[in-house]
Protein backbone atom coordinates (compact mmCIF):
# COMPACT_ATOMS: atom_id res chain seq x y z
CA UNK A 1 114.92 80.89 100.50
CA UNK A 2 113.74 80.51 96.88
CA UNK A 3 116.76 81.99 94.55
CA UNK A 4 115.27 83.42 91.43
CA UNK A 5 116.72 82.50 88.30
CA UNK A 6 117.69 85.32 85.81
CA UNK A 7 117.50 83.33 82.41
CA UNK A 8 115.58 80.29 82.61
CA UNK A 9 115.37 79.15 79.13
CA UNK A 10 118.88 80.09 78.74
CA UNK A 11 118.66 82.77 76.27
CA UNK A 12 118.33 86.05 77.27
CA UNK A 13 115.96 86.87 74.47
CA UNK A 14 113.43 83.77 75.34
CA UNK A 15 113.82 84.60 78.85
CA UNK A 16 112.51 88.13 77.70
CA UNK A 17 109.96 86.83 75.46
CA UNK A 18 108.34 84.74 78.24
CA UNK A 19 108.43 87.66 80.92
CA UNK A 20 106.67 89.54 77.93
CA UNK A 21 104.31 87.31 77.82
CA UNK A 22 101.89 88.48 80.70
CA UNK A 23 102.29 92.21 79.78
CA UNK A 24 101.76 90.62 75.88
CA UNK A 25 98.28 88.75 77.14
CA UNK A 26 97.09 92.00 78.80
CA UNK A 27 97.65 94.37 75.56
CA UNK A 28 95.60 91.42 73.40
CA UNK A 29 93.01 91.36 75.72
CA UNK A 30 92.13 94.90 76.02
CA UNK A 31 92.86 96.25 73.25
CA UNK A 32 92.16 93.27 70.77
CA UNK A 33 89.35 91.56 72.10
CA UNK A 34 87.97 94.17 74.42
CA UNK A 35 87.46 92.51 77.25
CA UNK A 36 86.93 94.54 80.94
CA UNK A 37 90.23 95.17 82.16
CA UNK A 38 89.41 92.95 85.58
CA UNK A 39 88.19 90.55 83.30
CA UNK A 40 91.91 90.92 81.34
CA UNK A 41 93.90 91.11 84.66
CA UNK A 42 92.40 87.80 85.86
CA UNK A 43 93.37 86.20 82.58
CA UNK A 44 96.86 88.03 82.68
CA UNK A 45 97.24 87.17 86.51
CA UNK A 46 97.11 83.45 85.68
CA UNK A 47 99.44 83.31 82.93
CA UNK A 48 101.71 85.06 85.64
CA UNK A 49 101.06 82.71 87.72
CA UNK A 50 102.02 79.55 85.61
CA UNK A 51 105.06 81.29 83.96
CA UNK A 52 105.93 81.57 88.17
CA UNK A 53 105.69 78.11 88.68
CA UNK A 54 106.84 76.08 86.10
CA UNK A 55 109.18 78.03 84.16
CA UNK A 56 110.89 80.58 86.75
CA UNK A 57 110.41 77.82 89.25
CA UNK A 58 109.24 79.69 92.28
CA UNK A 59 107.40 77.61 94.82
CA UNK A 60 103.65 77.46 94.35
CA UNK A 61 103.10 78.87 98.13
CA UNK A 62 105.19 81.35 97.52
CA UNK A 63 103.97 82.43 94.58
CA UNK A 64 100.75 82.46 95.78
CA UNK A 65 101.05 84.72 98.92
CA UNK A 66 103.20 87.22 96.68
CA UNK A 67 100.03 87.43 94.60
CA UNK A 68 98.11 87.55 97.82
CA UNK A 69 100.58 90.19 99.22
CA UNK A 70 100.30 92.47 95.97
CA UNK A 71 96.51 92.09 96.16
CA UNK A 72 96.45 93.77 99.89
CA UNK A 73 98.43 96.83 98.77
CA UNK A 74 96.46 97.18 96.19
CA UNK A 75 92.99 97.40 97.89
CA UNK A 76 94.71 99.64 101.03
CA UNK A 77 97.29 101.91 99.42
CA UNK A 78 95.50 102.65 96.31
CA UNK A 79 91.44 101.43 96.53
CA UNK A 80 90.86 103.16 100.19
CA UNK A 81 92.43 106.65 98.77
CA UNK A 82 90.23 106.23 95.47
CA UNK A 83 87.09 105.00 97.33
CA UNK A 84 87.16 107.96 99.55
CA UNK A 85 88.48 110.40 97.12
CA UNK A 86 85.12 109.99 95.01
CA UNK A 87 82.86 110.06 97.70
CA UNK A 88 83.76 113.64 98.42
CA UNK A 89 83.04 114.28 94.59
CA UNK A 90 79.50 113.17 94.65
CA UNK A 91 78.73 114.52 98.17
CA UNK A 92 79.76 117.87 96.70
CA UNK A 93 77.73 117.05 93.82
CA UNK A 94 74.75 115.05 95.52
CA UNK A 95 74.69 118.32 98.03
CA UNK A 96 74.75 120.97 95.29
CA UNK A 97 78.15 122.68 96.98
CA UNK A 98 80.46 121.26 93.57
CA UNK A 99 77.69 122.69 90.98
CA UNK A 100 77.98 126.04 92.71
CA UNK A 101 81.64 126.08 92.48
CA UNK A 102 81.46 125.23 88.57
CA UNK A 103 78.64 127.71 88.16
CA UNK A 104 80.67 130.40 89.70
CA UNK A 105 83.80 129.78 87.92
CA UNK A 106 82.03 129.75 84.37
CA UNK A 107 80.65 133.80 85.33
CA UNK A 108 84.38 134.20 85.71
CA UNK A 109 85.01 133.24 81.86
CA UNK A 110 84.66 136.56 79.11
CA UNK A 111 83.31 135.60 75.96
CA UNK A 112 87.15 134.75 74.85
CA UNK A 113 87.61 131.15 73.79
CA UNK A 114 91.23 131.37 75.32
CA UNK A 115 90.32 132.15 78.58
CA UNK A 116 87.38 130.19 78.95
CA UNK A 117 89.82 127.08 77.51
CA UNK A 118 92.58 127.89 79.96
CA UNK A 119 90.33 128.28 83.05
CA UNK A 120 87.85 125.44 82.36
CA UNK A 121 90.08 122.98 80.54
CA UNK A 122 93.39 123.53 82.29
CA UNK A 123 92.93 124.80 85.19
CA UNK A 124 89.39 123.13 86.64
CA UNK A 125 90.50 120.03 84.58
CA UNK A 126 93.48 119.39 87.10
CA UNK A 127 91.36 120.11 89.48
CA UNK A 128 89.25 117.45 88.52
CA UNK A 129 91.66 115.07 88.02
CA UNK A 130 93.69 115.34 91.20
CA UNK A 131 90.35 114.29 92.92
CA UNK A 132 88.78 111.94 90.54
CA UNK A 133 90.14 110.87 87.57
CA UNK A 134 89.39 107.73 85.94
CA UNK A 135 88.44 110.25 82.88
CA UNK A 136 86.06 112.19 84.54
CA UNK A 137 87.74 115.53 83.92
CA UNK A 138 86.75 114.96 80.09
CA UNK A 139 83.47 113.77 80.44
CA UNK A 140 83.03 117.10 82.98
CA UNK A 141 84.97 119.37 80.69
CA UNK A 142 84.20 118.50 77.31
CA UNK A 143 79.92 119.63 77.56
CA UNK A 144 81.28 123.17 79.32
CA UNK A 145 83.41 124.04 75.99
CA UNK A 146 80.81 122.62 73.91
CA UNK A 147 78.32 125.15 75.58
CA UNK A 148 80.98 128.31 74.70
CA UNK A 149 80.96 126.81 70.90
CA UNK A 150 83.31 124.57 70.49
CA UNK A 151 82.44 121.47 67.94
CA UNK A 152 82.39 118.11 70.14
CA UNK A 153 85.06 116.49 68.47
CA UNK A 154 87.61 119.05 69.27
CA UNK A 155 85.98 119.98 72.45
CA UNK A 156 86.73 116.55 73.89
CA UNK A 157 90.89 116.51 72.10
CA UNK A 158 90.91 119.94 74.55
CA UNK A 159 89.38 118.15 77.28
CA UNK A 160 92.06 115.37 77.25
CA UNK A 161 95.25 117.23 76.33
CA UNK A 162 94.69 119.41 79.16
CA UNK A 163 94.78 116.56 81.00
CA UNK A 164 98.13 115.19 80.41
CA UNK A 165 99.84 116.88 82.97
CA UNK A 166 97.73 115.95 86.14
CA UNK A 167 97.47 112.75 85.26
CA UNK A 168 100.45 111.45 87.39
CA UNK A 169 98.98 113.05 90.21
CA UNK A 170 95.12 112.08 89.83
CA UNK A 171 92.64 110.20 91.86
CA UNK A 172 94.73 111.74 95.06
CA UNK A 173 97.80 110.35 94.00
CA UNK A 174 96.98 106.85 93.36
CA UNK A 175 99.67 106.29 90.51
CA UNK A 176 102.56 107.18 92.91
CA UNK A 177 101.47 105.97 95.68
CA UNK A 178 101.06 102.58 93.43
CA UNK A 179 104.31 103.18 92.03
CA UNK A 180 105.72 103.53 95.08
CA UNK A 181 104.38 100.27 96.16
CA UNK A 182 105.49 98.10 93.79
CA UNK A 183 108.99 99.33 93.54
CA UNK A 184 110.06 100.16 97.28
CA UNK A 185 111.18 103.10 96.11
CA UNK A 186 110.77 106.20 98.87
CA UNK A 187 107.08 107.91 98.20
CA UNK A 188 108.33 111.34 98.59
CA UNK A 189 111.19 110.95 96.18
CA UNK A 190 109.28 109.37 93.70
CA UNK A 191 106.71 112.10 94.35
CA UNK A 192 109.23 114.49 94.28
CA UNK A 193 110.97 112.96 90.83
CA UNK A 194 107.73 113.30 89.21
CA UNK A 195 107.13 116.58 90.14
CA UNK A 196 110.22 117.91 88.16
CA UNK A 197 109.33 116.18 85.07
CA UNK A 198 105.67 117.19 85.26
CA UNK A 199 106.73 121.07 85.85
CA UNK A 200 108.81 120.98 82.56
CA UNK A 201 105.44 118.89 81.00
CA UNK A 202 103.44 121.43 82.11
CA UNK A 203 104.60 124.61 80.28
CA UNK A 204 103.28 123.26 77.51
CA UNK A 205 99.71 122.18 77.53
CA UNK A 206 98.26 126.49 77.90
CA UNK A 207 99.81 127.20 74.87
CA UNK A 208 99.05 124.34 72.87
CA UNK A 209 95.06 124.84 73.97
CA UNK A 210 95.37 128.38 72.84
CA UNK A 211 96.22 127.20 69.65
CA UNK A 212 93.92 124.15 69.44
CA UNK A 213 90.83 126.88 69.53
CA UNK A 214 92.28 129.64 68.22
CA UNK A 215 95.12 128.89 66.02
CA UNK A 216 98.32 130.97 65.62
CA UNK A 217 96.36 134.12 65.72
CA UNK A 218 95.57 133.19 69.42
CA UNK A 219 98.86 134.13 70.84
CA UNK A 220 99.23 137.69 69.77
CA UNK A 221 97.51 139.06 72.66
CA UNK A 222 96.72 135.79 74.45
CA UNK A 223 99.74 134.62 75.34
CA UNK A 224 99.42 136.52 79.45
CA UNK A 225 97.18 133.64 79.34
CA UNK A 226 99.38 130.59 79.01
CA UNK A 227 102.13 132.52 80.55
CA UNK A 228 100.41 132.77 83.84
CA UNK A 229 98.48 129.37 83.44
CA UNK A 230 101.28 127.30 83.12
CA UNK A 231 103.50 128.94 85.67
CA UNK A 232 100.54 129.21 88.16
CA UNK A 233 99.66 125.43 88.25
CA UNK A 234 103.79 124.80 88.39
CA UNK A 235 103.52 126.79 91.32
CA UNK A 236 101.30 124.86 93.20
CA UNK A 237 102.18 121.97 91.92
CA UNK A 238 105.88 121.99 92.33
CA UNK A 239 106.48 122.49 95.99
CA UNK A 240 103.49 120.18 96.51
CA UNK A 241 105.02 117.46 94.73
CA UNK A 242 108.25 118.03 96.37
CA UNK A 243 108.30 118.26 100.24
CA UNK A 244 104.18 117.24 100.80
CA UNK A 245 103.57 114.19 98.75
CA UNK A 246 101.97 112.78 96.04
CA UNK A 247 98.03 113.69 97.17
CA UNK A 248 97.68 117.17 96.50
CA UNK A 249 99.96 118.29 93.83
CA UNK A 250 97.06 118.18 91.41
CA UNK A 251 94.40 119.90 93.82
CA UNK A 252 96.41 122.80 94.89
CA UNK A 253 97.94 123.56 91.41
CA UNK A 254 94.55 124.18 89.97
CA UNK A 255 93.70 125.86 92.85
CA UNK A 256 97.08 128.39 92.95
CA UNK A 257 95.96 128.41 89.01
CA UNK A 258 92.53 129.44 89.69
CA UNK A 259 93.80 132.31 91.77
CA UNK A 260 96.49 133.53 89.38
CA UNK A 261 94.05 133.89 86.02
CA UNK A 262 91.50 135.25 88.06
CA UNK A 263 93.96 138.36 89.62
CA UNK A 264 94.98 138.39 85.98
CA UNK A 265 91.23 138.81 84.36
CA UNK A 266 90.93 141.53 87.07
CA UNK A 267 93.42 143.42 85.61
CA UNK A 268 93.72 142.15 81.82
CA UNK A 269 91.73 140.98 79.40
CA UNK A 270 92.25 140.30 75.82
CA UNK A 271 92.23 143.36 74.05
CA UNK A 272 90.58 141.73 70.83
CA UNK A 273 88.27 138.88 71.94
CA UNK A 274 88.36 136.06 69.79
CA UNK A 275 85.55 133.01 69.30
CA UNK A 276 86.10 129.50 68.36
CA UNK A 277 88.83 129.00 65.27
CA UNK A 278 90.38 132.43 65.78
CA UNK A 279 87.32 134.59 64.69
CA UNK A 280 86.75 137.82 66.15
CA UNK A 281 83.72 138.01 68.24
CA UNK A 282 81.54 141.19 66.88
CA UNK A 283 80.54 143.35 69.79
CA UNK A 284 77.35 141.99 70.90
CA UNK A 285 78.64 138.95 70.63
CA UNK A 286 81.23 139.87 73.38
CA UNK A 287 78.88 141.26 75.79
CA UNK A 288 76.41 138.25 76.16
CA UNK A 289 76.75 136.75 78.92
CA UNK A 290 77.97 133.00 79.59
CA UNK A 291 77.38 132.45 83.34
CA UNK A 292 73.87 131.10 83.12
CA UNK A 293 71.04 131.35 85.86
CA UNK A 294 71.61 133.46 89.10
CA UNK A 295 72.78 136.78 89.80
CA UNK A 296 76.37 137.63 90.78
CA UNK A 297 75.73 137.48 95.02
CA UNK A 298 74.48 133.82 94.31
CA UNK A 299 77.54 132.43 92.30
CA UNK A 300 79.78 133.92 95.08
CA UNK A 301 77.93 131.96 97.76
CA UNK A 302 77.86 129.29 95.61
CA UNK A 303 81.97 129.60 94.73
CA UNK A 304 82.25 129.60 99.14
CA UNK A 305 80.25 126.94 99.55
CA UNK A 306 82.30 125.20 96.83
CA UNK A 307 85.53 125.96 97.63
CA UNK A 308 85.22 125.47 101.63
CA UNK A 309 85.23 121.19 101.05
CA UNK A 310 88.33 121.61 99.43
CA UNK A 311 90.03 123.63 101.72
CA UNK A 312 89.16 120.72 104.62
CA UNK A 313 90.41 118.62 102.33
CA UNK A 314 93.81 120.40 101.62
CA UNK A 315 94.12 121.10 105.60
CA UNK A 316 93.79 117.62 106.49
CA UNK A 317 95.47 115.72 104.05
CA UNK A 318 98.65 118.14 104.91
CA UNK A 319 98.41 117.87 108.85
CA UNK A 320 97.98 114.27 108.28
CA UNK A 321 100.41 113.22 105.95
CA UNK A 322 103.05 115.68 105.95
CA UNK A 323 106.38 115.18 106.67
CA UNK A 324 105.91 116.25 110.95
CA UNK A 325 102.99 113.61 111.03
CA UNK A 326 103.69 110.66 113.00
CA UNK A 327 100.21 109.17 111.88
CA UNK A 328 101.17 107.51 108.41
CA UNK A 329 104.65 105.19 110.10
CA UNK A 330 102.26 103.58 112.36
CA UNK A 331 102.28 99.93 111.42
CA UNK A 332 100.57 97.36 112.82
CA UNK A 333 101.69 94.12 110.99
CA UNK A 334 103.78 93.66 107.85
CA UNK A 335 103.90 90.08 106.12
CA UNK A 336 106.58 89.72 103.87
CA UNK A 337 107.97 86.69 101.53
CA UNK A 338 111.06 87.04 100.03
CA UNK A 339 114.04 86.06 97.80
CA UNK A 340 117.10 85.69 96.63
CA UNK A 341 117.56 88.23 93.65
CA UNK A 342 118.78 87.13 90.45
CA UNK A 343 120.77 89.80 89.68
CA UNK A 344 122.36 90.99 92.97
CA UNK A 345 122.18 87.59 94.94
CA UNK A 346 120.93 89.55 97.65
CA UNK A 347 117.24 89.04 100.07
CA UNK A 348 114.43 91.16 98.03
CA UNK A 349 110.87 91.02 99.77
CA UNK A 350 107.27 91.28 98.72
CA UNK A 351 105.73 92.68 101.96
CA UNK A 352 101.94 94.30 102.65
CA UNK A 353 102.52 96.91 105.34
CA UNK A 354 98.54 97.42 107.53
CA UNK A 355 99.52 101.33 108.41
CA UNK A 356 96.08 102.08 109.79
CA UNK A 357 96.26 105.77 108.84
CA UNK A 358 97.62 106.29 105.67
CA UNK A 359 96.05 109.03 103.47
CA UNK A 360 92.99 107.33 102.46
CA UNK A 361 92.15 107.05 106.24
CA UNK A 362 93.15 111.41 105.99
CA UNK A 363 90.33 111.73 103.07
CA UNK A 364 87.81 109.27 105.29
CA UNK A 365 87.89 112.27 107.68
CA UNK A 366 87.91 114.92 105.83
CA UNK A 367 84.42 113.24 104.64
CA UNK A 368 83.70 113.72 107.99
CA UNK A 369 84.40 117.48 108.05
CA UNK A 370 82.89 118.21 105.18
CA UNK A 371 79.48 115.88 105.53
CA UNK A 372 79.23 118.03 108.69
CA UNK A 373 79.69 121.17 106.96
CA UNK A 374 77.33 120.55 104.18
CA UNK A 375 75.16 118.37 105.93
CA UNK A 376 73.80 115.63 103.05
CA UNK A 377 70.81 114.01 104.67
CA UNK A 378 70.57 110.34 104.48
CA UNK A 379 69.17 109.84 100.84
CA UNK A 380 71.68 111.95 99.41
CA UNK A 381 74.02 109.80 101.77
CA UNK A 382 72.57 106.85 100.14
CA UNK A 383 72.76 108.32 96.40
CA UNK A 384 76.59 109.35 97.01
CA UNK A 385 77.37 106.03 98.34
CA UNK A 386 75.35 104.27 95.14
CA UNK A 387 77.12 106.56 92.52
CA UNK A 388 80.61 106.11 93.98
CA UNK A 389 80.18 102.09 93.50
CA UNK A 390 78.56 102.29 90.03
CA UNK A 391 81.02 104.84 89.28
CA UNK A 392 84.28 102.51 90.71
CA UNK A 393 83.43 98.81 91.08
CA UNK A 394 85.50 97.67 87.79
CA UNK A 395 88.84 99.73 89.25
CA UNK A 396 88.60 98.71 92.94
CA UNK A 397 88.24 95.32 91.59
CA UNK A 398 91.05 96.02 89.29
CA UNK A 399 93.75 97.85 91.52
CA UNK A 400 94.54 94.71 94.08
CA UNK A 401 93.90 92.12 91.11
CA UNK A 402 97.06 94.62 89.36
CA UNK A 403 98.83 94.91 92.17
CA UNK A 404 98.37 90.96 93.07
CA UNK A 405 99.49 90.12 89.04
CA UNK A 406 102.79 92.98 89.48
CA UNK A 407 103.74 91.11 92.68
CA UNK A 408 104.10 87.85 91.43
CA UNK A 409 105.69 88.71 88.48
CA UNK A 410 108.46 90.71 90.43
CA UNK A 411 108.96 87.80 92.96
CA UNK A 412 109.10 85.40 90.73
CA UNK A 413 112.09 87.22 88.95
CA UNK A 414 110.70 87.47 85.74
CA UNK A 415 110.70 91.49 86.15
CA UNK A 416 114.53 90.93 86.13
CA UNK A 417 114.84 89.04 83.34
CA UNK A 418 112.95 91.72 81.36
CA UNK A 419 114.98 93.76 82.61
CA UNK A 420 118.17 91.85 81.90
CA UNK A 421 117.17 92.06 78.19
CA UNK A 422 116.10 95.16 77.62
CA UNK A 423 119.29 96.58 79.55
CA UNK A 424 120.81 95.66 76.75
CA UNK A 425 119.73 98.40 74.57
CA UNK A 426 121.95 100.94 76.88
CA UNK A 427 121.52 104.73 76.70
CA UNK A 428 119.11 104.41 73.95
CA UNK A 429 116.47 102.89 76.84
CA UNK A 430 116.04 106.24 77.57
CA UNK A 431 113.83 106.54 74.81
CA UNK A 432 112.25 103.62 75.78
CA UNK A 433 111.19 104.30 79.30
CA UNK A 434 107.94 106.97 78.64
CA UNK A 435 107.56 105.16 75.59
CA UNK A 436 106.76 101.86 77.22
CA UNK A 437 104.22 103.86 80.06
CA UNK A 438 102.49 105.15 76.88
CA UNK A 439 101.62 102.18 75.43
CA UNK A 440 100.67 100.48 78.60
CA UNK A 441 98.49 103.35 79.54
CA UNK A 442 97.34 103.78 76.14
CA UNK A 443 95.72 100.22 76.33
CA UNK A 444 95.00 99.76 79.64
CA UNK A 445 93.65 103.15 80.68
CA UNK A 446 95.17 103.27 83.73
CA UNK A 447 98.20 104.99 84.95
CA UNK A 448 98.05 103.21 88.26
CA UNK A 449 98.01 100.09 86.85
CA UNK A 450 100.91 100.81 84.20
CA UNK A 451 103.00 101.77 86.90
CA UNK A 452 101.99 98.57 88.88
CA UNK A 453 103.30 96.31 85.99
CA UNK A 454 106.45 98.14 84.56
CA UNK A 455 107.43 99.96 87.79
CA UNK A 456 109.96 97.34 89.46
CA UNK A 457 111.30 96.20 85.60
CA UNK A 458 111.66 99.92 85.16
CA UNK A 459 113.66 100.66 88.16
CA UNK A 460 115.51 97.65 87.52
CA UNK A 461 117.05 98.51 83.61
CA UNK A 462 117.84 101.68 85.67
CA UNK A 463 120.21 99.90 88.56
CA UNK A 464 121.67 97.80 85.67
CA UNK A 465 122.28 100.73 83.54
CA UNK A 466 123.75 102.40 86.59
CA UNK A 467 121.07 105.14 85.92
CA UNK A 468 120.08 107.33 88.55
CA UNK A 469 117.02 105.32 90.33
CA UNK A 470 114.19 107.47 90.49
CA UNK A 471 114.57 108.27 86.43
CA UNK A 472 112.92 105.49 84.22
CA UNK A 473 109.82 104.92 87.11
CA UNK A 474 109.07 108.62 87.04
CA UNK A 475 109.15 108.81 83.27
CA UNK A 476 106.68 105.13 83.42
CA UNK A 477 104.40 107.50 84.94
CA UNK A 478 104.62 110.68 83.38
CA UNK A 479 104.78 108.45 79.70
CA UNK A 480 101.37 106.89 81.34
CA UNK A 481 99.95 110.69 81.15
CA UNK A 482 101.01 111.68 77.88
CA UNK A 483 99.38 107.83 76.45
CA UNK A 484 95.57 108.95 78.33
CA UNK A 485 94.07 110.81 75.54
CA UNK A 486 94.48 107.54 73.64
CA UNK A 487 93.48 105.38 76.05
CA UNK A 488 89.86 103.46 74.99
CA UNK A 489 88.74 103.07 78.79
CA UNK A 490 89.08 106.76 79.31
CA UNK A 491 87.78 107.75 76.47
CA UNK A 492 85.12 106.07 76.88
CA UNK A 493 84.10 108.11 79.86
CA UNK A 494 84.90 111.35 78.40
CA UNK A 495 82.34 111.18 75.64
CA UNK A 496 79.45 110.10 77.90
CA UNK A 497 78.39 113.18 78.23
CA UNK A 498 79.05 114.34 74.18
CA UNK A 499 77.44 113.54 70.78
CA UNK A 500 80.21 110.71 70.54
CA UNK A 501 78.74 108.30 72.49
CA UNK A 502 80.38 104.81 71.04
CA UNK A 503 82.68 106.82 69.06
CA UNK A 504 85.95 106.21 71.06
CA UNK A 505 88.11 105.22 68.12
CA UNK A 506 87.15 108.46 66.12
CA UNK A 507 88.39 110.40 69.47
CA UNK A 508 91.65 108.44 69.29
CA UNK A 509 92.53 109.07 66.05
CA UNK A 510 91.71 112.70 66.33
CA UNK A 511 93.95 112.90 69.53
CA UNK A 512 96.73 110.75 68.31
CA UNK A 513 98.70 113.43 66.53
CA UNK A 514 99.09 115.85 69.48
CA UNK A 515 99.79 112.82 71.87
CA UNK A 516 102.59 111.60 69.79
CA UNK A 517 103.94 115.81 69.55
CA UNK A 518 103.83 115.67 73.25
CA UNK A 519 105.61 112.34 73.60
CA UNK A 520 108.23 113.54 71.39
CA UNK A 521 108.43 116.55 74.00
CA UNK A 522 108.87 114.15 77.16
CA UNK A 523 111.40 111.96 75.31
CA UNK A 524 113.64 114.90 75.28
CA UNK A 525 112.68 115.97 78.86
CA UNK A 526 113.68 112.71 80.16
CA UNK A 527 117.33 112.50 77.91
CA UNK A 528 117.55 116.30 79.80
CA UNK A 529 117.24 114.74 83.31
CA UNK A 530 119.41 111.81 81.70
CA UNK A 531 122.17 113.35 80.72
CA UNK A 532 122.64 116.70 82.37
CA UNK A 533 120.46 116.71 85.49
CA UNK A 534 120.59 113.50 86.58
CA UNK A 535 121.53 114.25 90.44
CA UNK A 536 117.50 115.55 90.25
CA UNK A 537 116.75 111.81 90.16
CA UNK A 538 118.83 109.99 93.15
CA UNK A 539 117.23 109.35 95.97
């Protein structure tokens, strides 16, 4: 069995430097000379490769089914959930039932800037997030506040802030689930790690959206409205995350959200209704009326036929996947190649586990359910099936090409030499740890695949620090959400549908202060769980 060797140049700052060196190539790649990111990865998975070989000395077979290992998870824990996710998007979209739903919940919105930010932006955001991603919920977002008046600039820095907290959870959980993967960590502890952190996160976003439209003068009587948003998605989200999994924390928060503000408008309103920048709105003004076409009986069939595809969805992801289902242990095969670790001296394996009915197999029938409940015909068939691969080619080619690059380099042992060094910095990693998913995400646009890359070196500072495990992986990910509205990739999908097409660096820099607030705020979330919760974060 190959033994990995800790410091192969025999300092433990080279042997840091050179297991930099991959995550280094990546960073220049995408965010100095822009190339694709599966362009990047190939480039980046190469380097990985050689640095394997010749300098950590792991044997070239070896090294090679690692990568080929990696590569398999990648394409059936994390491309079969996203494939699937997004083709119940665009059937609901294709079929009319998801333009219904959106129609119907913008009637629901007064003329109030702060409710039609917390209920679009927040609340349908997750929504869209937990099912798509990939920066979709801006590009959806971002023209619906535009239409109620916001400027497009500051439409799209709403968009994307109210994203930060879903993010961890998007595409159906793909980040986790990823995580997961790469670290052998449980997935319901990670899930359920994540979910604490995010639930602090998230009692922040509603009231810093109030004040990005309306300013301080926003809160006096609009504050029911981040009160209840925040705590509504929390509690959705939290149980969700905790004893279910990470696939529908996202889509039932926004939907336990939806339900909350909308009991609340029934009941409350703003008693002085306020437009774009904190002006009042003079009376006419507040009576026109923002739902567009169709009268009220049509948006409400419209909001059932909507709402129904989620609710398969919901019902058969939890009967599937929950923790009385037999369906996701069943394993068929599971190749492994493994180890000796250079820091415990013990057997660590690479392994790609064929479960035939893991949750992307749950969302391929509740399709099904919901193709025979809508009932697309075959062109629309053929249009959902078209949009989904124009939409998702370049990260299903990215995710096992990720996974395959993550593998190697934790085989190989040159995720515990990184690790080695930066142990070294001791308590003060703390900091570190979100701060080192924010710049990955921030430059590769994708939380999966910063969790693929730092997830194992993460978890490994932790054991060496004698931190509890689950800690510095969850706050990789949940640092991977704050670094999104900075992201190029993502922004670049977000202001597809603006006035900012090919404007993605003047959306960065006008997101950049609030992201870096934010980060600031899950630094000292994570040195809370560090030093006086950390029993929250053992397994």
């Amino acid at each position: 069995m190959f033994g990995q060797i800790l410091d192969p140049v025999h300092s433990v700052l080279g042997s840091t430097l050179l297991a930099l060196l991959p995550v280094a190539v990546l960073l220049v790649l995408l965010a100095v000379l822009r190339l694709s990111a599966w362009q990047a990865v190939i480039i980046g998975a190469i380097v990985t490769l050689l640095e394997s070989i010749f300098i950590w000395r792991a044997p070239v077979g070896d090294s090679f089914t690692a990568y080929g290992l990696g590569a398999a998870t990648g394409f059936w824990s994390i491309d079969w959930i996203v494939f699937w996710g997004v083709i119940v998007y665009h059937t609901m979209v294709v079929t009319g039932a998801f333009d219904g739903f959106k129609r119907w919940l913008v009637r629901q919105a007064t003329a109030d800037i702060r409710v039609q930010t917390i209920l679009i932006a927040w609340a349908f955001g997750a929504l869209m997030e937990g099912l798509v991603g990939f920066g979709y919920p801006w590009a959806v977002v971002a023209p619906l506040l535009i239409g109620f008046g916001i400027v497009d600039i500051a439409a799209i820095r709403v968009a994307a802030l109210a994203n930060n907290a879903p993010v961890s959870y998007g595409a159906l959980g793909a980040p986790v689930i990823g995580l997961a993967a790469v670290t052998g960590l449980p997935l319901l502890a990670l899930s359920a790690a994540i979910g604490k952190i995010v639930a602090v996160l998230a009692l922040v976003p509603p009231w810093l959206l109030i004040y990005l439209v309306s300013g301080r003068r926003g809160f006096r009587n609009g504050w029911p409205l981040a009160l209840v948003g925040s705590f509504a998605y929390i509690a959705g989200q939290y149980p969700t995350s905790q004893w279910l999994g990470p696939y529908l924390p996202d889509i039932i928060g926004s939907l336990v959200c939806f339900g909350a503000l909308l009991v609340l408008l029934r009941f409350w309103r703003p008693a002085e209704q306020l437009g774009f920048g904190g002006r009042t709105l003079s009376a006419s003004e507040a009576e026109v009326h923002l739902s567009g076409p169709g009268t009220a009986t049509s948006t409400w069939a419209g909001a059932g036929r909507g709402l129904l595809p989620f609710g398969i969805l919901v019902a058969v992801v939890v009967a599937w996947t929950g923790p009385w289902s037999p369906l996701p242990d069943y394993k068929l095969f599971a190749p492994k190649v493994s180890a000796l670790s250079s820091l415990t001296g013990k057997p660590v394996s690479i392994s790609f586990t064929f479960a035939p009915f893991i949750a992307g197999t749950a969302i391929l029938v509740s399709w099904l359910l919901i193709c025979l409940y809508l009932r697309p015909g075959l062109a629309q068939l053929r249009e959902v099936f078209g949009r989904t691969f124009r939409q998702t080619w370049g990260a299903l080619l990215v995710g096992p090409l990720i996974f395959g690059l993550a593998q190697t380099f934790n085989f190989s042992g040159m995720a515990n030499s990184m690790a080695n060094g930066f142990a070294k910095v001791g308590t003060a990693y703390v900091v570190l740890a979100p701060i080192l998913g924010w710049i990955a995400v921030a430059l590769s646009g994708s939380n999966t695949s910063a969790n693929a890359v730092f997830g194992q070196f993460q978890a490994t500072v932790g054991r060496l620090l004698g931190v509890p495990v689950l800690l510095f992986p969850a706050l990789n990910s949940v640092g991977s959400e704050v670094g999104k509205p900075v992201a190029p990739q993502t922004a670049s999908v977000g202001v597809a549908t603006t006035g900012l097409v090919r404007q993605e660096g003047k959306v960065i820099r006008y997101n950049m202060g609030w992201t870096l607030v934010i980060l600031v705020y899950l630094i000292g979330v994570g040195a809370l769980f560090y030093f006086l919760l950390p029993s929250a974060m053992r397994i």
